[in-house]
N, C-alpha and C. Protein backbone atom coordinates (compact mmCIF):
# COMPACT_ATOMS: atom_id res chain seq x y z
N UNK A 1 4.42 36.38 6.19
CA UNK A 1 3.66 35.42 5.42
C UNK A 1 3.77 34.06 6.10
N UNK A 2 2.55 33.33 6.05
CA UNK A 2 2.82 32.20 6.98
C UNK A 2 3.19 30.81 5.97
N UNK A 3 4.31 29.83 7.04
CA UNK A 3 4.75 29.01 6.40
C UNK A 3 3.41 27.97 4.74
N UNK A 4 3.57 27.39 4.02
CA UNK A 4 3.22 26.49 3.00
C UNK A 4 3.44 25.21 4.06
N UNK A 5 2.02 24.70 4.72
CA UNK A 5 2.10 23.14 5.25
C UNK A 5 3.00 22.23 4.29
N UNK A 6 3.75 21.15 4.95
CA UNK A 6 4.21 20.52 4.42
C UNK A 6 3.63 19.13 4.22
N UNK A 7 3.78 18.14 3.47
CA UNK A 7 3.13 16.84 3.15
C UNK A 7 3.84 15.53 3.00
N UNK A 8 3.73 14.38 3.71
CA UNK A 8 4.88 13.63 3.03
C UNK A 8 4.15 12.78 2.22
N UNK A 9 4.96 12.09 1.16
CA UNK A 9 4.44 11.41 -0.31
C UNK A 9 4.81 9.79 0.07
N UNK A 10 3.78 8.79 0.46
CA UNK A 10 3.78 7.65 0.43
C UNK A 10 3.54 7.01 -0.58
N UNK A 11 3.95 5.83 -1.06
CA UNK A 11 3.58 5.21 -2.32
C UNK A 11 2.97 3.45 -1.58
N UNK A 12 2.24 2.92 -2.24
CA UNK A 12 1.93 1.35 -1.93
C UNK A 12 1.69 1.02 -3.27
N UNK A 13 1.52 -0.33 -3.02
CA UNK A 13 1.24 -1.38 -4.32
C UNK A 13 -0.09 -2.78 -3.99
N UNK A 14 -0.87 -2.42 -4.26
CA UNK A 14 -2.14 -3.84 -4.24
C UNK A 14 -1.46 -4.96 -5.44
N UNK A 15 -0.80 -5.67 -4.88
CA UNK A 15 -0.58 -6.94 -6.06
C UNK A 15 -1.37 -8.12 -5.62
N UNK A 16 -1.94 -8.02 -6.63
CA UNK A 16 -2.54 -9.36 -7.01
C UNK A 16 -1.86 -10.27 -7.89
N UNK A 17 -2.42 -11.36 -7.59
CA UNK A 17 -2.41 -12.87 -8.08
C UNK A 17 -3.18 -13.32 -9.26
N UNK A 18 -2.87 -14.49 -9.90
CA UNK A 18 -3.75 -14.87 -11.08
C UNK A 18 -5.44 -15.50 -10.34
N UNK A 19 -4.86 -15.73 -8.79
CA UNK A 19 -6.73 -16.30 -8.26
C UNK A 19 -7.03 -14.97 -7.87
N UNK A 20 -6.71 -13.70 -7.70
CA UNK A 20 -7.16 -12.71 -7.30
C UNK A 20 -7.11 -12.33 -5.66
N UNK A 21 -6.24 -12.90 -5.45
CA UNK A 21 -5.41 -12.78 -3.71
C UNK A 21 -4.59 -11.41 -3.83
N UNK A 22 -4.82 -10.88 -2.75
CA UNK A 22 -3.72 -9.76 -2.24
C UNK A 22 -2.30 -10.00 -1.49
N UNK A 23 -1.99 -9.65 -2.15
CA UNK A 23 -0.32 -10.03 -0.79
C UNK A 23 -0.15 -8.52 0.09
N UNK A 24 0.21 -9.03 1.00
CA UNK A 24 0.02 -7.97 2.04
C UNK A 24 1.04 -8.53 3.69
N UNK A 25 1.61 -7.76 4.07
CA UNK A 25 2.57 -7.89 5.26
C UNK A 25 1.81 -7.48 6.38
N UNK A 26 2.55 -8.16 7.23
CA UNK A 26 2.36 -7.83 8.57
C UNK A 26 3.29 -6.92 9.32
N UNK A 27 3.32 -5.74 9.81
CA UNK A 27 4.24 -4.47 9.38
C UNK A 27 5.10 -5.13 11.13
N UNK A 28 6.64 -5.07 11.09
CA UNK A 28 7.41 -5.39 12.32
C UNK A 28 6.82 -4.26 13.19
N UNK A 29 7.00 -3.13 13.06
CA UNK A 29 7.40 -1.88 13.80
C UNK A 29 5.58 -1.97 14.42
N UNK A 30 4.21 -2.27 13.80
CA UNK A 30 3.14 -2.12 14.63
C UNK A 30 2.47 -3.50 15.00
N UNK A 31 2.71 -4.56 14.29
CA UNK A 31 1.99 -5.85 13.87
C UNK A 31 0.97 -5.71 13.01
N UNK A 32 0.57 -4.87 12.49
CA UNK A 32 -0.66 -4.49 11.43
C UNK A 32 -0.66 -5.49 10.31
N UNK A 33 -1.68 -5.91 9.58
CA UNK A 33 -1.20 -6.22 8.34
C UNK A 33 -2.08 -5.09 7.16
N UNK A 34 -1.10 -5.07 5.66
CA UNK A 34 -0.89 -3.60 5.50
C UNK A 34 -0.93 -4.16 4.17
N UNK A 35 -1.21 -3.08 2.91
CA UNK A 35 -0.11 -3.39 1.93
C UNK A 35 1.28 -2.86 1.73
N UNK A 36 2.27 -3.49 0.92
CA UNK A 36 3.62 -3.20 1.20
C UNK A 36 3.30 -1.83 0.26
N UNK A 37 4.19 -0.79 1.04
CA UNK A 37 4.50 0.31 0.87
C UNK A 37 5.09 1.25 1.56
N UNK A 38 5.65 2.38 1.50
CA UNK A 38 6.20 3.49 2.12
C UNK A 38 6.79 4.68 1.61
N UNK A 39 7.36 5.41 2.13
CA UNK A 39 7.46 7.11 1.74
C UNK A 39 8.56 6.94 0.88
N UNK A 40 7.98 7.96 -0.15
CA UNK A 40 8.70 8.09 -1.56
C UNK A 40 9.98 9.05 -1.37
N UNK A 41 11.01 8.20 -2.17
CA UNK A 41 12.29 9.07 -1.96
C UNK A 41 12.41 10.23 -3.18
N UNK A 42 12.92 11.35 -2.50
CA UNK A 42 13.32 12.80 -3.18
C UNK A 42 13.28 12.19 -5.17
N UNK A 43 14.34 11.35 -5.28
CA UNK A 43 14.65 11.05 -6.39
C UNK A 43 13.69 10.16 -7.27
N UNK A 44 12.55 9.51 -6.71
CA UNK A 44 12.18 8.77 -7.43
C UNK A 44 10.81 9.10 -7.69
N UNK A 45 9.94 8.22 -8.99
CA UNK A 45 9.18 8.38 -9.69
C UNK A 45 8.03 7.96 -8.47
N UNK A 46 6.93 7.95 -8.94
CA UNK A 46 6.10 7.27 -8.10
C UNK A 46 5.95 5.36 -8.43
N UNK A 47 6.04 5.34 -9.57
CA UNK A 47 5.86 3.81 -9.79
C UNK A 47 7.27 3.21 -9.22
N UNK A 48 8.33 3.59 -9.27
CA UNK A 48 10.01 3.07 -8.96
C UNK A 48 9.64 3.05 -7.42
N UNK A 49 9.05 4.19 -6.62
CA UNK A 49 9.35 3.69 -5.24
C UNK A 49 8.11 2.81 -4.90
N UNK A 50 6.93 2.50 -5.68
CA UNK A 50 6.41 1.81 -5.54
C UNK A 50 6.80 0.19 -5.57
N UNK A 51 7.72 0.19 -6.83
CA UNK A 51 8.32 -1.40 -7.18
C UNK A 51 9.67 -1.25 -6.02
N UNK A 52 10.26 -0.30 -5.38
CA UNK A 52 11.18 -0.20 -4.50
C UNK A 52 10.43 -0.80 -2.88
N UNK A 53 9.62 -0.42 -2.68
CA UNK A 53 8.78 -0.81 -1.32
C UNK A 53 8.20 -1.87 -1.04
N UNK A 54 7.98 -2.63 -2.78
CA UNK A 54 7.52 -3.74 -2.41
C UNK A 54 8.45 -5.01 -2.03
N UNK A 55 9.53 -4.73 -3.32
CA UNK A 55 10.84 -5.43 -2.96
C UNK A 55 11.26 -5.45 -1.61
N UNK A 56 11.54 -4.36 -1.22
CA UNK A 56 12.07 -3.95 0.28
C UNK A 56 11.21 -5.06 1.38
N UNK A 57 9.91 -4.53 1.35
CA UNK A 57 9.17 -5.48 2.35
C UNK A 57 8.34 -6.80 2.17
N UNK A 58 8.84 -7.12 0.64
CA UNK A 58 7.96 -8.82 0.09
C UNK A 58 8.89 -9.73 -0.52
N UNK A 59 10.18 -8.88 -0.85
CA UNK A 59 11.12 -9.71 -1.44
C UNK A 59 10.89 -10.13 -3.29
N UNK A 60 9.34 -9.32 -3.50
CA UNK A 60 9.18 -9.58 -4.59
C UNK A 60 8.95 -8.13 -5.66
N UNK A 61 9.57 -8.41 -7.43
CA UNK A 61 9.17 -7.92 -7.99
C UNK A 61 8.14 -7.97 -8.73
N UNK A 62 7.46 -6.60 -9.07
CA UNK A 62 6.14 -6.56 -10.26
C UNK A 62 6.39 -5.11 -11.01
N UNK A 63 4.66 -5.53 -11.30
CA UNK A 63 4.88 -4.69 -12.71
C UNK A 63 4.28 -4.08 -12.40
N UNK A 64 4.44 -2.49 -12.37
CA UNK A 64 2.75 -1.51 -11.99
C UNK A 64 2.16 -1.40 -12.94
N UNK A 65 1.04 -1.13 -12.83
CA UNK A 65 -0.05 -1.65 -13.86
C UNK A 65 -1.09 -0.30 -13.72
N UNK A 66 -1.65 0.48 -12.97
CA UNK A 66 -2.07 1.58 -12.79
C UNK A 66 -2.17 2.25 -11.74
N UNK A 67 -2.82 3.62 -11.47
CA UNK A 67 -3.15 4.16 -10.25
C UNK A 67 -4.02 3.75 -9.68
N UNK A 68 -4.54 3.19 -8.48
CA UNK A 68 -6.35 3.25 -8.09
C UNK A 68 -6.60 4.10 -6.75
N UNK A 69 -5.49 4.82 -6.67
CA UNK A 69 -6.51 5.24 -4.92
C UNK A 69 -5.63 6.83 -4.67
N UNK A 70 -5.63 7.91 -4.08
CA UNK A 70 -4.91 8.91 -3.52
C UNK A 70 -5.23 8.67 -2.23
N UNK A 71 -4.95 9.09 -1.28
CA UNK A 71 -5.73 8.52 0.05
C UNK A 71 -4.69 9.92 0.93
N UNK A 72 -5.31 10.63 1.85
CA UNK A 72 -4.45 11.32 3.00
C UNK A 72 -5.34 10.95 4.46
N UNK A 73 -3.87 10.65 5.14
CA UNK A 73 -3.81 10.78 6.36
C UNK A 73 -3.98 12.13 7.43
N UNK A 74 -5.55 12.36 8.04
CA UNK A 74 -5.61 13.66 8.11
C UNK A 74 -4.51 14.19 9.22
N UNK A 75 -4.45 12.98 9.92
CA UNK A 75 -3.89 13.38 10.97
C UNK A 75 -1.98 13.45 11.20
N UNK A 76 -1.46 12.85 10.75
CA UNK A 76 -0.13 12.82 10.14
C UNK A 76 0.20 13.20 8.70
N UNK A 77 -0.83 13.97 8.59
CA UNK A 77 -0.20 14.47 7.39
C UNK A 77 0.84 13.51 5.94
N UNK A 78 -0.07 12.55 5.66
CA UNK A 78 0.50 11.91 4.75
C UNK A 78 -0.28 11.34 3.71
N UNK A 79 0.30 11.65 2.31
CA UNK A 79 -0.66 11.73 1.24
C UNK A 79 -0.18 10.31 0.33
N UNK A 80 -1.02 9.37 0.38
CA UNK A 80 -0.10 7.81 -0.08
C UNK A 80 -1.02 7.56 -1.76
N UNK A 81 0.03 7.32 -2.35
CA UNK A 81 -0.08 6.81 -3.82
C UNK A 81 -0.38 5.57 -3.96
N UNK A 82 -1.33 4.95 -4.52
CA UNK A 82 -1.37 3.28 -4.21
C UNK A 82 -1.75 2.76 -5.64
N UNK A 83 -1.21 1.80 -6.33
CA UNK A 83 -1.14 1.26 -7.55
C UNK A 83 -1.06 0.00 -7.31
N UNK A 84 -2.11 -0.80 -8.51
CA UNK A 84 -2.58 -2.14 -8.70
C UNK A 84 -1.07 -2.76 -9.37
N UNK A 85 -0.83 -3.57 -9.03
CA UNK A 85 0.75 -4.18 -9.63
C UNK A 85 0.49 -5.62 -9.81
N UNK A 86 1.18 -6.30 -11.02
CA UNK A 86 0.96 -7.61 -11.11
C UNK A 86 2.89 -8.30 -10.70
N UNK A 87 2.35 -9.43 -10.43
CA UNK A 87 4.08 -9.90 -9.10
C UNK A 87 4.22 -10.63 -10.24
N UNK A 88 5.95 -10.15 -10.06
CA UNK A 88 6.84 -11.21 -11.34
C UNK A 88 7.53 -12.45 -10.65
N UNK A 89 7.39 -12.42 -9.95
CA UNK A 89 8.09 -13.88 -8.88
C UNK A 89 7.45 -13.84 -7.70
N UNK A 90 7.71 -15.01 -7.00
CA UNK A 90 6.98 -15.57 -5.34
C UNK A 90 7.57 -14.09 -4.41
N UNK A 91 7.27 -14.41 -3.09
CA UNK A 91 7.13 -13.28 -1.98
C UNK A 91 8.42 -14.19 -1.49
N UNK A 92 8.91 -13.39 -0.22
CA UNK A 92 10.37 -14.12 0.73
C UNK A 92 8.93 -14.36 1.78
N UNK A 93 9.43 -14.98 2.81
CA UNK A 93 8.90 -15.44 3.81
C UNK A 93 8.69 -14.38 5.10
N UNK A 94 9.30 -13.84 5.42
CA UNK A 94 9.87 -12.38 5.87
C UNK A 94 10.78 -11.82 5.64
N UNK A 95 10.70 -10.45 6.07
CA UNK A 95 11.67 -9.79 5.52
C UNK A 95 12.09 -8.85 6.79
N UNK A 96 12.90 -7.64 6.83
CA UNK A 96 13.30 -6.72 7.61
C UNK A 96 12.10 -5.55 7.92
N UNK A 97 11.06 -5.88 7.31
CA UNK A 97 9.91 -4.65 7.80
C UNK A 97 9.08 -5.74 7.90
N UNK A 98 8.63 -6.84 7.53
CA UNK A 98 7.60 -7.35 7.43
C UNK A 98 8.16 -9.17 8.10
N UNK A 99 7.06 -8.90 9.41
CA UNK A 99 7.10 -9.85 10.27
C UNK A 99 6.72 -11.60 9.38
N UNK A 100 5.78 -11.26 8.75
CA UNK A 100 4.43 -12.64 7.70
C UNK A 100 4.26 -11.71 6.19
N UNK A 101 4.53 -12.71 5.53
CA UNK A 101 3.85 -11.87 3.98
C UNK A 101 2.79 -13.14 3.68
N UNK A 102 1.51 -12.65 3.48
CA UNK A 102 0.39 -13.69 2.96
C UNK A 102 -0.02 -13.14 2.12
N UNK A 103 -0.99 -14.65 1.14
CA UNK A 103 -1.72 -13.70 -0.03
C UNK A 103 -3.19 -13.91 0.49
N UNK A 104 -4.27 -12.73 0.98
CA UNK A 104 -5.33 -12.49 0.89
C UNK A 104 -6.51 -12.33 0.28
N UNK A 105 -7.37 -13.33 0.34
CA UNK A 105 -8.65 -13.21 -0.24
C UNK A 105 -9.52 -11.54 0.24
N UNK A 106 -10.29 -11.05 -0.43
CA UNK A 106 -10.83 -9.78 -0.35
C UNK A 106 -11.55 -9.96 0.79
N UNK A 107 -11.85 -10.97 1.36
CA UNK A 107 -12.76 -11.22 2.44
C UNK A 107 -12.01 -11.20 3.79
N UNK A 108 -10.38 -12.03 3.69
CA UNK A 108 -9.52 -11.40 4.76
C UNK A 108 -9.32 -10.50 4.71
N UNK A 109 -8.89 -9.57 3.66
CA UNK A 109 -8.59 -8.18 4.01
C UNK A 109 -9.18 -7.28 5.06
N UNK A 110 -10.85 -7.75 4.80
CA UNK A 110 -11.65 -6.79 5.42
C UNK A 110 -11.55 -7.31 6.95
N UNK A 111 -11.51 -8.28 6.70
CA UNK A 111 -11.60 -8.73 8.97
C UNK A 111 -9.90 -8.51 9.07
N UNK A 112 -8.89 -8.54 8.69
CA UNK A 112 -7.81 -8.64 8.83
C UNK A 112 -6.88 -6.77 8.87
N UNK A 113 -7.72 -5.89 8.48
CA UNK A 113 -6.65 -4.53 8.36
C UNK A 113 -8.21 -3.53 8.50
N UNK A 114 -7.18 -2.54 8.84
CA UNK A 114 -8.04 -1.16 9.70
C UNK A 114 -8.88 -0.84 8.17
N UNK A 115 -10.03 -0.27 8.31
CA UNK A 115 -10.62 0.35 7.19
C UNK A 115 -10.32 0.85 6.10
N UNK A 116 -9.64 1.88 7.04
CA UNK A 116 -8.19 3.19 6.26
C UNK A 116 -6.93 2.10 5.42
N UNK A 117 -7.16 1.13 5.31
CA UNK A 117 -6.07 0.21 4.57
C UNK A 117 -6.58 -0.64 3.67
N UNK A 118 -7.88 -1.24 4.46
CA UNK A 118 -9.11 -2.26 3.79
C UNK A 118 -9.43 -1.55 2.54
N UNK A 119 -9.65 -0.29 2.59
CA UNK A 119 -10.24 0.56 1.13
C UNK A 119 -9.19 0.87 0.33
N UNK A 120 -8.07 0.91 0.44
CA UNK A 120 -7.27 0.60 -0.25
C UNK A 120 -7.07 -0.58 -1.59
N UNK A 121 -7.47 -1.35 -1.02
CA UNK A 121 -7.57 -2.50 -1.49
C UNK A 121 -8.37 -2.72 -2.29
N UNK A 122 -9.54 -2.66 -1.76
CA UNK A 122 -10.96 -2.97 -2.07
C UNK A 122 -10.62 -1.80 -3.61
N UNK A 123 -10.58 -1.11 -3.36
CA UNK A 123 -10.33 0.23 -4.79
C UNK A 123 -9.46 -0.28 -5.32
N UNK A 124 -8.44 -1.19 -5.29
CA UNK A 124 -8.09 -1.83 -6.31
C UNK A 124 -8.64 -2.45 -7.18
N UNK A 125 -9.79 -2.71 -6.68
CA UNK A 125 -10.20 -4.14 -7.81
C UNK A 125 -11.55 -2.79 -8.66
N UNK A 126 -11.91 -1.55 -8.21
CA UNK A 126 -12.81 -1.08 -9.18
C UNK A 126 -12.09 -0.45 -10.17
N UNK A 127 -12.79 0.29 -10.81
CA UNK A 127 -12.02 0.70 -12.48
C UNK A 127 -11.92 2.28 -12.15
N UNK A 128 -11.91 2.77 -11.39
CA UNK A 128 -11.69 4.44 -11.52
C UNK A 128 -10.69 4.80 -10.12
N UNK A 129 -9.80 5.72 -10.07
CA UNK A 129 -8.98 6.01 -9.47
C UNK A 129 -10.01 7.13 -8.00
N UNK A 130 -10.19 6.46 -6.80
CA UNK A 130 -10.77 6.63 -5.63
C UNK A 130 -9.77 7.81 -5.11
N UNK A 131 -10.46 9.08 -4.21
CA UNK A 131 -9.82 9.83 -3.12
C UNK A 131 -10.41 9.77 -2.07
N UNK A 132 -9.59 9.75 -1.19
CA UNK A 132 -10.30 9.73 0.31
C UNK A 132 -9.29 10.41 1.44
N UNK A 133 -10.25 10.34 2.41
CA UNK A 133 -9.47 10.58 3.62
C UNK A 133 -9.50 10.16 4.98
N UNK A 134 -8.47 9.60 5.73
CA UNK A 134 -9.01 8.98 6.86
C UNK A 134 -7.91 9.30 7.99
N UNK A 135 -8.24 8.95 9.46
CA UNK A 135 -7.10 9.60 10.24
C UNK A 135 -6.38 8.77 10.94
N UNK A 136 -5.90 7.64 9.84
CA UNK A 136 -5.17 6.95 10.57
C UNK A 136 -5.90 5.19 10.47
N UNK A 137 -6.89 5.25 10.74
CA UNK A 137 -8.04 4.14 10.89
C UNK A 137 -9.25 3.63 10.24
N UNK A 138 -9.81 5.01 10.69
CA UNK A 138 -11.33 4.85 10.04
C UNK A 138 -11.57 5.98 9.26
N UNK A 139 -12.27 5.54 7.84
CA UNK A 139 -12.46 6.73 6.98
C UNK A 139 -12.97 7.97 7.44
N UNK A 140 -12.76 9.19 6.94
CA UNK A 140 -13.27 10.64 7.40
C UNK A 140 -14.26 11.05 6.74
């Protein structure tokens, strides 16, 4: 019988602001800028490693507030959870994953991050929970 593919479980967070800015890092390890997020640990919920990833790479806490996006990576095999979050305090300046943390107008986002990240975002701000798929870059 042949192996069950395996999947890994990413989580992110779109936080917004009371003007409706995104905060979003500039990732050390590629220079990208991204929203803060990353792969969900064994033990945790999806919203906990969500408020865990953001801390980790913004220095700040929030509140998750809902789901808006499923999204897989066709090509690395990675299936990312992404939830609209409202921030309970300011961002750090940098951090240990994140080179710049800025807050983004919807209009930087789009000249500023790959497609496959841009829609991320952008599906934050509509009212129904988006699936997609892209390989890395550009949607599939």
């Amino acid at each position: 019988m042949a192996e069950t593919p395996r999947h890994s479980v990413s989580v992110a967070g779109i936080v917004v602001n009371d003007e409706g800015k995104v905060l979003v890092i500039r990732r050390r390890d590629n220079g990208h800028w991204e929203p803060p997020g990353g792969v969900l640990e064994i033990s945790e919920t999806f919203e906990e490693g969500a408020r865990r990833e953001i801390l980790e790479e913004t220095g700040i806490s929030v509140r998750v507030e809902r789901l808006t996006g499923v999204y897989k990576n066709m090509k690395r095999c990675i299936v990312a959870m992404v939830f609209r979050c409202v921030p309970l305090d300011e961002p750090s300046r940098a951090t240990e994953e994140a080179s710049e943390i800025r807050w983004m107008t919807l209009g930087e986002v789009r000249e500023s991050m790959s497609p496959a990240y841009a829609v991320r975002v952008i599906d934050a701000f509509g009212s129904i929970v988006q699936t997609r798929a892209h390989d890395g870059v550009d949607l599939v």
